[in-house]
Structure formats: structure tokens, C-alpha cells
Protein backbone atom coordinates (compact mmCIF):
# COMPACT_ATOMS: atom_id res chain seq x y z
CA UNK A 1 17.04 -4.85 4.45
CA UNK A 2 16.66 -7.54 1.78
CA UNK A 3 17.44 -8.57 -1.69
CA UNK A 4 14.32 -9.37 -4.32
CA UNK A 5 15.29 -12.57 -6.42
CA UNK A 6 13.79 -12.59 -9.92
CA UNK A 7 10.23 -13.78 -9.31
CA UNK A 8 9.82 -12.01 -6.51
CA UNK A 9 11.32 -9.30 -7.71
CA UNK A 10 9.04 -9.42 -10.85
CA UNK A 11 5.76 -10.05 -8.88
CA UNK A 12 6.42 -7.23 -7.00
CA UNK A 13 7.16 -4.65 -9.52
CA UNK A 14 3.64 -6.26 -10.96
CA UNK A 15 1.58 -5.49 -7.73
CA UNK A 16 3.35 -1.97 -7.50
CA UNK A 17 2.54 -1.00 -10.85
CA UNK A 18 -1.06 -2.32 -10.84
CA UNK A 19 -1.54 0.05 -7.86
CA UNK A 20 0.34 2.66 -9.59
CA UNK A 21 -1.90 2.31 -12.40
CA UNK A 22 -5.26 3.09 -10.21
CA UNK A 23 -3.64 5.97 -8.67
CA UNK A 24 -2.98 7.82 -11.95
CA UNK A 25 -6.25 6.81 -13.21
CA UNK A 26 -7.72 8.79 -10.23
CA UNK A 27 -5.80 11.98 -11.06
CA UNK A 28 -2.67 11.78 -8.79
CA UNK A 29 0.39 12.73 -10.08
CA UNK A 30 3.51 10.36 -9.06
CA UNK A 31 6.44 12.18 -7.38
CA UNK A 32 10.18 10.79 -6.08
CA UNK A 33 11.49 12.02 -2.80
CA UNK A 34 14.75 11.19 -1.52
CA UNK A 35 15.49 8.23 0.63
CA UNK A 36 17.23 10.24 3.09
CA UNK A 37 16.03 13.52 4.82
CA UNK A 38 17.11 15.87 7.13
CA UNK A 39 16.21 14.61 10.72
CA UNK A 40 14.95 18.38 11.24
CA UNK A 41 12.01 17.70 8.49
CA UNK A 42 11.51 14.54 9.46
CA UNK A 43 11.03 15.53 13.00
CA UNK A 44 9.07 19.02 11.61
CA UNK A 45 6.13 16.80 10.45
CA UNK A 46 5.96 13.25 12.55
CA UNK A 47 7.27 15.10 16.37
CA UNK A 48 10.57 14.05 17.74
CA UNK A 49 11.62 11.30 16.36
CA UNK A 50 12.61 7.97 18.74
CA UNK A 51 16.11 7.17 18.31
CA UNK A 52 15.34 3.17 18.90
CA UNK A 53 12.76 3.49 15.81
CA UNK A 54 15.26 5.40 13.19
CA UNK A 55 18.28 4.89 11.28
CA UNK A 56 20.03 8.50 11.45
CA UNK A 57 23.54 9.10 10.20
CA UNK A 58 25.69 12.47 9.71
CA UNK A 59 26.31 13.56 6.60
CA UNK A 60 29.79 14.10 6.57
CA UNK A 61 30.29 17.60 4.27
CA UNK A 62 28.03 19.89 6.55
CA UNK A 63 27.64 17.46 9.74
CA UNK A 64 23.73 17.63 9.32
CA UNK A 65 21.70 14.83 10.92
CA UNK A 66 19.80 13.06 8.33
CA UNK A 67 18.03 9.86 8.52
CA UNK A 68 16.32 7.37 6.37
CA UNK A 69 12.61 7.89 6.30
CA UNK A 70 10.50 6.34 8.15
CA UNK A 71 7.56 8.13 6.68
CA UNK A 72 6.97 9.83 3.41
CA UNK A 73 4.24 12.19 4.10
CA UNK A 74 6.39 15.24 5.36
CA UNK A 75 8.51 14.50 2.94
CA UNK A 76 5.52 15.32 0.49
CA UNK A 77 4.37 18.02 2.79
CA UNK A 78 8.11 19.87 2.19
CA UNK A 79 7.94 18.84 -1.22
CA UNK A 80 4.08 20.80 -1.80
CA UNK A 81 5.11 23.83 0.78
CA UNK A 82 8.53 24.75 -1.00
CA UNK A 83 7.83 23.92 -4.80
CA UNK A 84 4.01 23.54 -5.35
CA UNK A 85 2.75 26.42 -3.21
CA UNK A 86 1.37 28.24 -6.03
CA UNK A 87 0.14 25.59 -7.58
CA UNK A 88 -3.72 25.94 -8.08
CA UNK A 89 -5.29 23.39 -5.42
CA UNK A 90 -6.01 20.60 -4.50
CA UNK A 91 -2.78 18.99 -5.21
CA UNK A 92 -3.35 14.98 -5.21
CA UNK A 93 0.23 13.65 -5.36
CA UNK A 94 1.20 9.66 -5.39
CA UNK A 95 4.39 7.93 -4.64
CA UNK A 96 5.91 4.78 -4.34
CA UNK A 97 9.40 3.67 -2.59
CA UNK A 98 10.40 2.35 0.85
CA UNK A 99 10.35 3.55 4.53
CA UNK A 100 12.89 2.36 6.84
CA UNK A 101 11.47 1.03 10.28
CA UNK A 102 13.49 -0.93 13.65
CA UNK A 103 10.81 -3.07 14.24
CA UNK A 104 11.04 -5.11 17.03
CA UNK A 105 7.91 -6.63 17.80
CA UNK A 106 8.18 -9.90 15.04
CA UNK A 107 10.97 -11.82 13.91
CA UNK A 108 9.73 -12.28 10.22
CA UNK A 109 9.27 -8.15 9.87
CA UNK A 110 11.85 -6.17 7.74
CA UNK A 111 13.37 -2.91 8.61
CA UNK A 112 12.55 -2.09 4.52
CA UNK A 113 8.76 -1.55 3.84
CA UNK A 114 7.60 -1.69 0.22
CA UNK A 115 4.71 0.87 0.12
CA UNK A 116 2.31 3.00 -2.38
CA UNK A 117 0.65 5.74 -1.65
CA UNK A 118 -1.60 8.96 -2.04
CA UNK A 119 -1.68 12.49 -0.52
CA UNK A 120 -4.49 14.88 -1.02
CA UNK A 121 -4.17 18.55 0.08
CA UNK A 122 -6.72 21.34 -0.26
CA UNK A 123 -9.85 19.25 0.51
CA UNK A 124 -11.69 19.15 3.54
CA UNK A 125 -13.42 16.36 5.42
CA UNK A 126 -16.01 14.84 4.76
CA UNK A 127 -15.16 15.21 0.62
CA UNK A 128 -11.39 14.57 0.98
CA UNK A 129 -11.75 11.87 3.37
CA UNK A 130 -14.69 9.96 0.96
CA UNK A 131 -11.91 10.45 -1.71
CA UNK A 132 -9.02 8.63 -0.16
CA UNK A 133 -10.64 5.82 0.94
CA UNK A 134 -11.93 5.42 -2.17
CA UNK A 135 -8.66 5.72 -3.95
CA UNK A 136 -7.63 3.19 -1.57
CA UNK A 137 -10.21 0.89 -2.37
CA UNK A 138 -9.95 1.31 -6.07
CA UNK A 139 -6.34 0.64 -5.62
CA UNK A 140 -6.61 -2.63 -3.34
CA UNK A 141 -9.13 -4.11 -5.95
CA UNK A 142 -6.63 -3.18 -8.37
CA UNK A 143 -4.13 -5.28 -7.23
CA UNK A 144 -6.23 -8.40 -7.10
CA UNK A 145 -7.71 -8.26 -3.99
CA UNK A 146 -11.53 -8.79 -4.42
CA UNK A 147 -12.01 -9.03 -0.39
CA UNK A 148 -10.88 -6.75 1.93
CA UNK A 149 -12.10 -4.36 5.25
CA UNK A 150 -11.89 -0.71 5.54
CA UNK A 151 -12.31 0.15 9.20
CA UNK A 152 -12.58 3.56 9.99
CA UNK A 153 -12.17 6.23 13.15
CA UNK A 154 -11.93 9.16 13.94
CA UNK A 155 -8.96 10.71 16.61
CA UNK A 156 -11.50 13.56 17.43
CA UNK A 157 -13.49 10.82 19.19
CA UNK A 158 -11.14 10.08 22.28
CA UNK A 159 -9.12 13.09 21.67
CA UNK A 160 -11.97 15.51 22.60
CA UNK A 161 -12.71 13.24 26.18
CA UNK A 162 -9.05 13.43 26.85
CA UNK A 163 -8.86 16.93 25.68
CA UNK A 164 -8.09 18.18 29.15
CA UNK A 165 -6.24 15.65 30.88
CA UNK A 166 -2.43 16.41 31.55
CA UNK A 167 0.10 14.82 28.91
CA UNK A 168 2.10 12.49 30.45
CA UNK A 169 -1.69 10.66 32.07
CA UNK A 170 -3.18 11.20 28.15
CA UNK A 171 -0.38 9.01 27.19
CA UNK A 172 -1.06 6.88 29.76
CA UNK A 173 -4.55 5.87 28.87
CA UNK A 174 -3.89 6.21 25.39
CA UNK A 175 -1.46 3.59 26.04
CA UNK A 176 -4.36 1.10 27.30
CA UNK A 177 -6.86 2.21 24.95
CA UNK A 178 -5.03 0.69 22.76
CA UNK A 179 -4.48 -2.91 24.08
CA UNK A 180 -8.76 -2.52 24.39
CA UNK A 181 -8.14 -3.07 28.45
CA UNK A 182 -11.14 -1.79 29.84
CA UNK A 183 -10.49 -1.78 33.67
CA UNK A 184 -6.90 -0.29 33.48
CA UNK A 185 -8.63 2.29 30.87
CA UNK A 186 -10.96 3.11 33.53
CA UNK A 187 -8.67 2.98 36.42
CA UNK A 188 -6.47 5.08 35.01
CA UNK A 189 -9.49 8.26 33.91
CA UNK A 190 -10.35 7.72 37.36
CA UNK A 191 -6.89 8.80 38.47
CA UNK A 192 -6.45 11.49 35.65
CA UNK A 193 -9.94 13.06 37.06
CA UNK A 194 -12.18 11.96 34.39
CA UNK A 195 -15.92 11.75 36.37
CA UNK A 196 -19.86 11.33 34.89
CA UNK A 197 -20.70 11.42 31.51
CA UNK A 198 -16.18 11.95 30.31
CA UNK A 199 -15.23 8.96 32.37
CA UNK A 200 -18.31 7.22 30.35
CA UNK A 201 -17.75 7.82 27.38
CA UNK A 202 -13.93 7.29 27.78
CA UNK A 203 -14.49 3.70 29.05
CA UNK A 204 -17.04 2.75 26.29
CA UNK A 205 -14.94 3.02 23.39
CA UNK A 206 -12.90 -0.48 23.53
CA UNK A 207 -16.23 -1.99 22.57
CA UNK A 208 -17.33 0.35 20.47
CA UNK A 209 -16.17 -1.77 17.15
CA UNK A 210 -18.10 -3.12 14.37
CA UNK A 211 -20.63 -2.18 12.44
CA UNK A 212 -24.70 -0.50 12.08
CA UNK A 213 -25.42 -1.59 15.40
CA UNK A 214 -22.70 0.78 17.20
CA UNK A 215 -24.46 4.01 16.69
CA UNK A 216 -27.11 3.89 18.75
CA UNK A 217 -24.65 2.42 21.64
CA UNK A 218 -22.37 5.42 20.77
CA UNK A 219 -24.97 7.90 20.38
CA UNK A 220 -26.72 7.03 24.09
CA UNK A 221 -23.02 7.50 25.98
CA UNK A 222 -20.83 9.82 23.49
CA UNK A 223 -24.02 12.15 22.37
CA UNK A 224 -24.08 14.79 25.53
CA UNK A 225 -20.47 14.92 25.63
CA UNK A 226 -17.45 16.72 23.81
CA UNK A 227 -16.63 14.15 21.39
CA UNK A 228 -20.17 14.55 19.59
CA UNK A 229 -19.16 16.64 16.96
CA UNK A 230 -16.65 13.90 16.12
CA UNK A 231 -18.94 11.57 16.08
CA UNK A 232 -21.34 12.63 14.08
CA UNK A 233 -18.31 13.55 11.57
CA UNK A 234 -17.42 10.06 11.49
CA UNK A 235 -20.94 9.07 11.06
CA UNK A 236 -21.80 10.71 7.79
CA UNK A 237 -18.56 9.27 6.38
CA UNK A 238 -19.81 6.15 7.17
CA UNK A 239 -22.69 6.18 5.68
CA UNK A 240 -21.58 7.68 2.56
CA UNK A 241 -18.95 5.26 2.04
CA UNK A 242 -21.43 2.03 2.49
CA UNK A 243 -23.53 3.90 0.07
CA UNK A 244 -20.57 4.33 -2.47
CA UNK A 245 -18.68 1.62 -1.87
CA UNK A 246 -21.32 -1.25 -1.98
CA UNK A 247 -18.75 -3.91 -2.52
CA UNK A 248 -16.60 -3.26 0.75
CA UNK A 249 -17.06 -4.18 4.18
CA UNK A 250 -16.99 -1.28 6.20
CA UNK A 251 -16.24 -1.04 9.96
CA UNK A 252 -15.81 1.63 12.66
CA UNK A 253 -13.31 1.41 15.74
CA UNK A 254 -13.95 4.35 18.14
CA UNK A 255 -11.12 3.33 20.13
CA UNK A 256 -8.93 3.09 17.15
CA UNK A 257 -5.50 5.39 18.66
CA UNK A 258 -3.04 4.66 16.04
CA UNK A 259 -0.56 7.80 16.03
CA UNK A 260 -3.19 9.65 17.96
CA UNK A 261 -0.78 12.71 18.10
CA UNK A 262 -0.20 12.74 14.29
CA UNK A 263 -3.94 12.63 13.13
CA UNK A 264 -6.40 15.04 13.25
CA UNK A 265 -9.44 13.63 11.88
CA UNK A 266 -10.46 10.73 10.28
CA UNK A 267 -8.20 7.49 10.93
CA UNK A 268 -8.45 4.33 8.02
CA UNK A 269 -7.27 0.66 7.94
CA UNK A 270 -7.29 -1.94 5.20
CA UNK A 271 -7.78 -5.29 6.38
CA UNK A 272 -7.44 -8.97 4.47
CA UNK A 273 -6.67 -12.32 6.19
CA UNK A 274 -3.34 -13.81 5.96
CA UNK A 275 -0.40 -10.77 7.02
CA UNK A 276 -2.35 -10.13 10.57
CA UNK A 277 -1.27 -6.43 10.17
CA UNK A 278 -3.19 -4.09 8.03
CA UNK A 279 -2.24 -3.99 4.00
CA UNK A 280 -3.10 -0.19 3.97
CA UNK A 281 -3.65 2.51 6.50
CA UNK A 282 -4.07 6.58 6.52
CA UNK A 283 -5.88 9.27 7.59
CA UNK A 284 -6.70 13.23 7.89
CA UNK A 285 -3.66 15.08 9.20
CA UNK A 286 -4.96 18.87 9.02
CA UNK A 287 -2.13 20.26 11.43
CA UNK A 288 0.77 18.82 9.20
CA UNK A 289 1.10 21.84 6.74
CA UNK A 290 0.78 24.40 9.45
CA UNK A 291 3.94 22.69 11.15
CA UNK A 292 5.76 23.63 7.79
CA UNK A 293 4.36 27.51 7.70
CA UNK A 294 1.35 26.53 5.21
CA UNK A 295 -1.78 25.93 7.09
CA UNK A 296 -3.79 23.23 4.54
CA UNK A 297 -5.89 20.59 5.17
CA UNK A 298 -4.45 17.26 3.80
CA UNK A 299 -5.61 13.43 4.09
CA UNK A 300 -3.83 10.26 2.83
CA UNK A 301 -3.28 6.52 2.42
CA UNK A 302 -0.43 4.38 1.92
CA UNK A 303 -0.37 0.64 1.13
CA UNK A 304 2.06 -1.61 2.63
CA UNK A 305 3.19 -4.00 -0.22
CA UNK A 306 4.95 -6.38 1.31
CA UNK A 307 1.20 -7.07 3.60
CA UNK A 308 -0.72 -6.23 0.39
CA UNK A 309 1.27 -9.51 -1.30
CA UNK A 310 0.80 -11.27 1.64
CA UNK A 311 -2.66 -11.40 1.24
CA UNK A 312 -2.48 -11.99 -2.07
CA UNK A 313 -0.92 -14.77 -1.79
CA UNK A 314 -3.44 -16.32 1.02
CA UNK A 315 -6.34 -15.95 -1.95
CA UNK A 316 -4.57 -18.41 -4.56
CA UNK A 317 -4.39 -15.98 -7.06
CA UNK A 318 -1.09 -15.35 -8.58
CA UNK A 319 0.57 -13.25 -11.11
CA UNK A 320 0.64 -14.99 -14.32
CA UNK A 321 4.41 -15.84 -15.72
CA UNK A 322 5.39 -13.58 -18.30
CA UNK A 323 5.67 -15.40 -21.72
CA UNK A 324 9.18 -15.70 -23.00
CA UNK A 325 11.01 -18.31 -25.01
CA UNK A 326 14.41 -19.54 -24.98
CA UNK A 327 15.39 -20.08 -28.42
CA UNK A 328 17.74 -23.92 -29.11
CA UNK A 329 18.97 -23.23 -32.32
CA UNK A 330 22.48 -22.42 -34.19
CA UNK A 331 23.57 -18.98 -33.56
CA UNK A 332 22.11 -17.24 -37.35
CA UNK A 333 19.10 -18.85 -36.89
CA UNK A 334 18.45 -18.28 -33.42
CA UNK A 335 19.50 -14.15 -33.75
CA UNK A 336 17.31 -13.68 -37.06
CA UNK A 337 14.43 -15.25 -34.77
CA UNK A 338 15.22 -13.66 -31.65
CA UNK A 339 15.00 -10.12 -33.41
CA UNK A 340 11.54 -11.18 -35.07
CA UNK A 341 10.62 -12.00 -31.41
CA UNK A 342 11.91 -8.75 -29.96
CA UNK A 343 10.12 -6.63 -32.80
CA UNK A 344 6.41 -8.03 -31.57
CA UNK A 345 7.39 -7.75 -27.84
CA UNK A 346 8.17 -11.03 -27.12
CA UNK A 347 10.78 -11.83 -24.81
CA UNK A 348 13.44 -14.88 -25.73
CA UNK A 349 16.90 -15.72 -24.98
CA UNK A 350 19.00 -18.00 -27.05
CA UNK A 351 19.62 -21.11 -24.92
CA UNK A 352 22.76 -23.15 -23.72
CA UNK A 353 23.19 -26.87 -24.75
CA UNK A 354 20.63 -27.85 -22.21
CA UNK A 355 17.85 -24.95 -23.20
CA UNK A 356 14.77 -26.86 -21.48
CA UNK A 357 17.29 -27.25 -18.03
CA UNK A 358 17.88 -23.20 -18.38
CA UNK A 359 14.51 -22.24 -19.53
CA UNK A 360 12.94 -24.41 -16.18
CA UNK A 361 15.32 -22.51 -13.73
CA UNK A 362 15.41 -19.42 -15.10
CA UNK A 363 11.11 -19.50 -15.35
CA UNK A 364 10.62 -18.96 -19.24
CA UNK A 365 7.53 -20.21 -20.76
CA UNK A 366 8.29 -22.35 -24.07
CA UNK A 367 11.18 -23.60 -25.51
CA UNK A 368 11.67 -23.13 -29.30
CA UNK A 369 14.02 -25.84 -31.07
CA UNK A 370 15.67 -26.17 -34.66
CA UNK A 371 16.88 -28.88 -36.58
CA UNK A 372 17.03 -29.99 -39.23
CA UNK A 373 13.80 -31.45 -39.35
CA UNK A 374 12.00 -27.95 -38.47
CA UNK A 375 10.99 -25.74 -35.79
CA UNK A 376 9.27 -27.35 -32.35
CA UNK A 377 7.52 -25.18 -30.17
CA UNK A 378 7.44 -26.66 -26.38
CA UNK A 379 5.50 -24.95 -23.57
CA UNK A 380 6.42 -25.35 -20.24
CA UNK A 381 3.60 -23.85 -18.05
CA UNK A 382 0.99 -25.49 -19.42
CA UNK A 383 2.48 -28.69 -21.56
CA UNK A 384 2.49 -29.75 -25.18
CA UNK A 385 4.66 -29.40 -28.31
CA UNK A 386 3.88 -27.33 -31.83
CA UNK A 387 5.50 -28.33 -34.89
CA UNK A 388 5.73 -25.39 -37.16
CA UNK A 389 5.97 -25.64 -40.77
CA UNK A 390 7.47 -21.97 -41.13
CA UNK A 391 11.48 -21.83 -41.89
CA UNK A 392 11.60 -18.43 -42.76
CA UNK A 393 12.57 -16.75 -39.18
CA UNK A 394 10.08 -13.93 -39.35
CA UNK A 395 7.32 -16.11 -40.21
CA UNK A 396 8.40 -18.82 -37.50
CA UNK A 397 8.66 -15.69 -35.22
CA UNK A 398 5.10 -14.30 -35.76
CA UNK A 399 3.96 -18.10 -35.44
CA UNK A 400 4.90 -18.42 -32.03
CA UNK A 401 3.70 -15.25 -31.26
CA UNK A 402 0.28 -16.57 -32.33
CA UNK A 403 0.90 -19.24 -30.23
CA UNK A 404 1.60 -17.56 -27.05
CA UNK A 405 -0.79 -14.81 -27.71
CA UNK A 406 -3.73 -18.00 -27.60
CA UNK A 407 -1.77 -20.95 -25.88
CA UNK A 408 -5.59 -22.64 -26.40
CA UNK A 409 -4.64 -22.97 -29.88
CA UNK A 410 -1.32 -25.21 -28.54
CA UNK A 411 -2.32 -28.33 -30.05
CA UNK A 412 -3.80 -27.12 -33.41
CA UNK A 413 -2.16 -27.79 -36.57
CA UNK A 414 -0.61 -24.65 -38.38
């Protein structure tokens, strides 16, 4: 867990609300959830849930398990099943709050993880997959990202090979599909009784990654075999998201395995340099509703915030400061101007002895003193001073407001 001091605090609730924004302006209606859920939900949608990977607790009136999420999607999926049911379809519902994770694998990672995110149930692939990832996009270049990678799969791809392989050896190659380890992968079919055109296919997919140029490869060893249907699935998303979304880079990843027992169709990543860990991910999850008595098919995508920022941050551009002025003046003066200030939106403070000291640590833009000699206008973000002629405090009010609406105009005379 962590605290958020003010600027970070403040850029954050910026990015959130940027990707809010794009969300709504897509259609999808923000819902809450609670932070904590009962482990039997929780464990409804995602499987049984790994007691190293979630923070449970009893809830001491009834002695239920509950936990805090580490996932928001079945908390969605309860949410549409017991109180939009009847709603006419398809429901697109958005959210943003934290997931709780033990994550072991870096020091730097939090157990907290910011994220943002849609859900859309009713719609089918290959229309409600085109339309998440292009929420997702919309949403990524509306937080300031002009660069970024979707990379796509599709589970249906290995999961049809492996289809009829016991569990516990699935797992097993699963496992090493994952770390891209080609002998071990094919090693290990060998052992689970994967032969010819299966064992193949199975031991292709690790370089199966990148672009155009992997669809004849997959077509000559996946194209006789079970997983064609996925395939060719995957394929027409492709090419209708390069068409639509000229600006992106788009990638496939048949080996891609990412919570290969909780997807059903199409898989999705957002990449940018600087986190090393994707800023977004999602997928089709068609099985979810059934688990919860309401067959539907459903897709989604969640941005991680804390990654989105991160990569942010590696392009150079920042969230502006927010204007505000701390106000150096005797106490009638200063309120009369600070109300004037408040009325157009401004924000201001009335300053201490030492207002430029407080207005540098606490990050306000300008400093506004009175004396006797009249009203100075100092800003601190990008230099310079403004003597105004106004006394009246409305009309010295709406003159900084001028000011900071066009800092350009800084050094010219009133």
C-alpha cells in the first residue's frame, strides 16, 4: 500500500480522469464496486483463488471469507447478473479503483494497483473485440501517450492443440510456453503424447510473434490442424484493426498464455517503453457469465495507471501545474480578492509572511503582493513580474485572471 503526496496525487487524479473522460465519450457508463468481496465471488469468476496471491480476512458479524480484490471483472459480472439483467443489451460498463495483488517478483511493485477500465457484455467477437481495443486505444492516446503497441492473441490458438492433453501436463507446457523455451516446450508435448502435425504446431508458437510476415509461417504449420478456426479468428481482427487503427502498431503473439484458463478468445496487451510490464491488458472471457448462471459473451480492458504514468513519464511530457496564486496582502484586502478569484475559478490562498517560500513548496503558480505602492503579480513557473494598476479587488482579480488565462501577455503593460 502507499500514500499519494500532493503532486502525485494531483497528476494522478489528472491521468485517471483523462481516461475516464474517453471512456464516457465511448458510451460506457462508470460504476463503483466495493473494495472487498466475498472470496466465494471472487473465486466464482477468476477459479480458486491462491492464498499466497490474496489478502482474505473474516468478516467478523457472519464469519464470511471476504478478500480484497484482486480483480474487478467478476465483480462487474455479479454486479450485471444480479441488478442489470433486464437491462436491454449490450451493457458497456467502466470503472476505476484499485486491485490488491502480493507480488513478489520486483522489489519496486506495490501490492495497490491504480487501474481504469471497460467491460462490454452482449457483443460477440469479432465486433466486441474491434470495440475494446479500440476503446483502449482511444483511451491510451487520451492520456498523452502518442506511442504505444497493441499486441494481440488469441487463447483458442494453443488451447485447441492442448485441447486433449491431461491437466496437470497442460499446465505443464503452458508453464514453458510461456518463458518462449522451445526445447522444454517440445520435450514436454512429446511426453504428454502430442505427435505430427499437434506436436508442430504446438512447438511453433514461441516464434510465432510480430507482425504481416507471421501468417503465412502460421498458416503452413497451424492451417491443417485444430487451432485453425482460431486462427483465422484472430486474423480478421488483425486486419481490421490495422485498417482502423492506422496510427497504432499492431502485433500478434500466438504463444501469448496470459491467464490461459480465464480467457476464452481474444487476448490484448498495451505496450510503451519505460515500465517493462504492459500499461493495459484484456481480453474475451465468454465463459465468465455462465459461471454466474447468465451465459453472455463479454470482452474487456483495464489500464494499469501506475505503468500507464510510467510511461508517461519516459516521453517528457508532463501534466501542466494547475494555476493558483497565493495572495501577500493584509487580511481585507487579500479576502475581497481571494473571493473575486474563487468566483472565476481561480484557485489562491492567502500567504504567510514568507508567501513566495510557501507558494515554492506548496507548487502554486504566481504570487500576488500589496502595498502600498499597488498590486505585483509574480509568476513562478515561467518568471517575470506584472504591475497592475487596478486597486479595486474585483478588477485586480479579473486582471490576474487575464494574466494567467494568457501568461504570453506576462510582460505587457495593463
Amino acid at each position: 500500500m502507499r500514500d499519494f503526496l500532493p503532486a502525485e496525487a494531483r497528476l494522478r487524479g489528472a491521468l485517471a480522469a483523462r481516461v475516464e473522460r474517453s471512456f464516457a465519450v465511448h458510451g460506457y457508463h462508470r460504476v463503483v464496486v466495493p473494495a472487498f468481496e466475498h472470496a466465494a465471488v471472487l473465486e466464482r469468476g477468476l477459479g480458486s483463488l491462491d492464498p499466497d496471491e490474496v489478502l482474505r480476512f473474516v468478516e467478523p458479524e457472519t464469519g464470511a471469507i471476504v478478500a480484497l480484490r484482486p480483480d474487478l471483472t467478476p465483480q462487474i459480472a455479479r454486479l450485471v447478473v444480479t441488478r442489470l439483467l433486464d437491462e436491454p443489451g449490450p451493457v458497456r460498463l467502466a470503472y476505476h479503483g484499485s486491485v490488491w495483488r502480493r507480488r513478489r517478483a520486483r522489489a519496486r511493485r506495490h501490492q495497490q494497483i491504480p487501474q481504469a477500465g471497460i467491460e462490454l457484455v452482449g457483443l460477440s467477437a469479432t465486433v466486441g473485440d474491434l470495440e475494446v481495443l479500440r476503446v483502449g486505444a482511444a483511451a491510451v492516446r487520451a492520456a498523452g501517450l502518442p506511442r504505444f503497441v497493441i499486441d494481440v492473441g488469441h487463447v483458442g490458438v494453443a488451447g485447441a492443440l492442448l485441447a486433449e492433453v491431461p491437466a496437470v501436463a497442460r499446465a505443464s507446457l503452458v508453464e514453458v510456453l510461456a518463458l518462449k523455451d522451445t526445447s522444454a516446450l517440445v520435450s514436454r508435448a512429446e511426453q504428454a503424447g502430442l505427435r505430427g502435425g499437434m506436436l508442430a504446431g504446438i512447438a511453433a508458437l514461441p516464434d510465432l510473434h510480430g507482425g504481416a510476415d507471421i501468417w503465412p509461417r502460421a498458416r503452413r504449420v497451424l492451417g491443417g490442424t485444430v487451432a485453425a478456426g482460431a486462427l483465422d479468428e484472430l486474423h480478421r481482427l488483425w486486419d481490421r484493426l490495422c485498417t482502423e487503427e492506422p496510427g497504432a502498431e499492431v502485433v500478434v503473439d500466438l504463444g501469448e498464455t496470459s491467464r490461459f484458463e480465464y480467457y476464452s478468445g481474444m487476448t490484448c496487451q498495451f505496450l510503451a517503453e519505460g515500465p517493462g510490464e504492459a500499461i493495459g491488458s484484456g481480453g474475451r472471457y465468454d465463459g465468465l457469465f455462465a459461471r454466474f448462471g447468465a451465459p453472455r459473451p463479454a470482452a474487456g480492458v483495464a489500464l494499469d495507471l501506475d505503468n500507464l504514468a510510467w510511461a508517461l513519464a519516459r516521453t517528457g511530457v508532463g501534466e501542466p501545474a494547475p494555476r493558483s496564486v497565493v495572495i501577500a496582502a493584509v487580511p481585507p484586502e487579500a479576502a475581497a480578492i481571494a473571493a473575486a478569484l474563487r468566483a472565476g475559478a481561480i484557485a489562491c490562498v492567502s500567504g504567510p509572511e514568507d508567501a513566495f517560500g510557501y507558494a515554492r513548496a506548496w507548487q502554486h503558480s504566481h504570487v500576488l503582493t500589496i502595498d502600498p505602492s499597488g498590486a505585483v503579480l509574480t509568476d513562478l513557473v515561467l518568471g517575470g513580474e506584472r504591475r497592475l494598476s487596478e486597486t479595486d479587488p474585483i478588477r485586480v482579480a479579473m486582471a490576474v485572471g487575464a494574466i494567467i488565462d494568457h501568461p504570453e501577455e506576462m510582460r505587457c503593460p495593463i
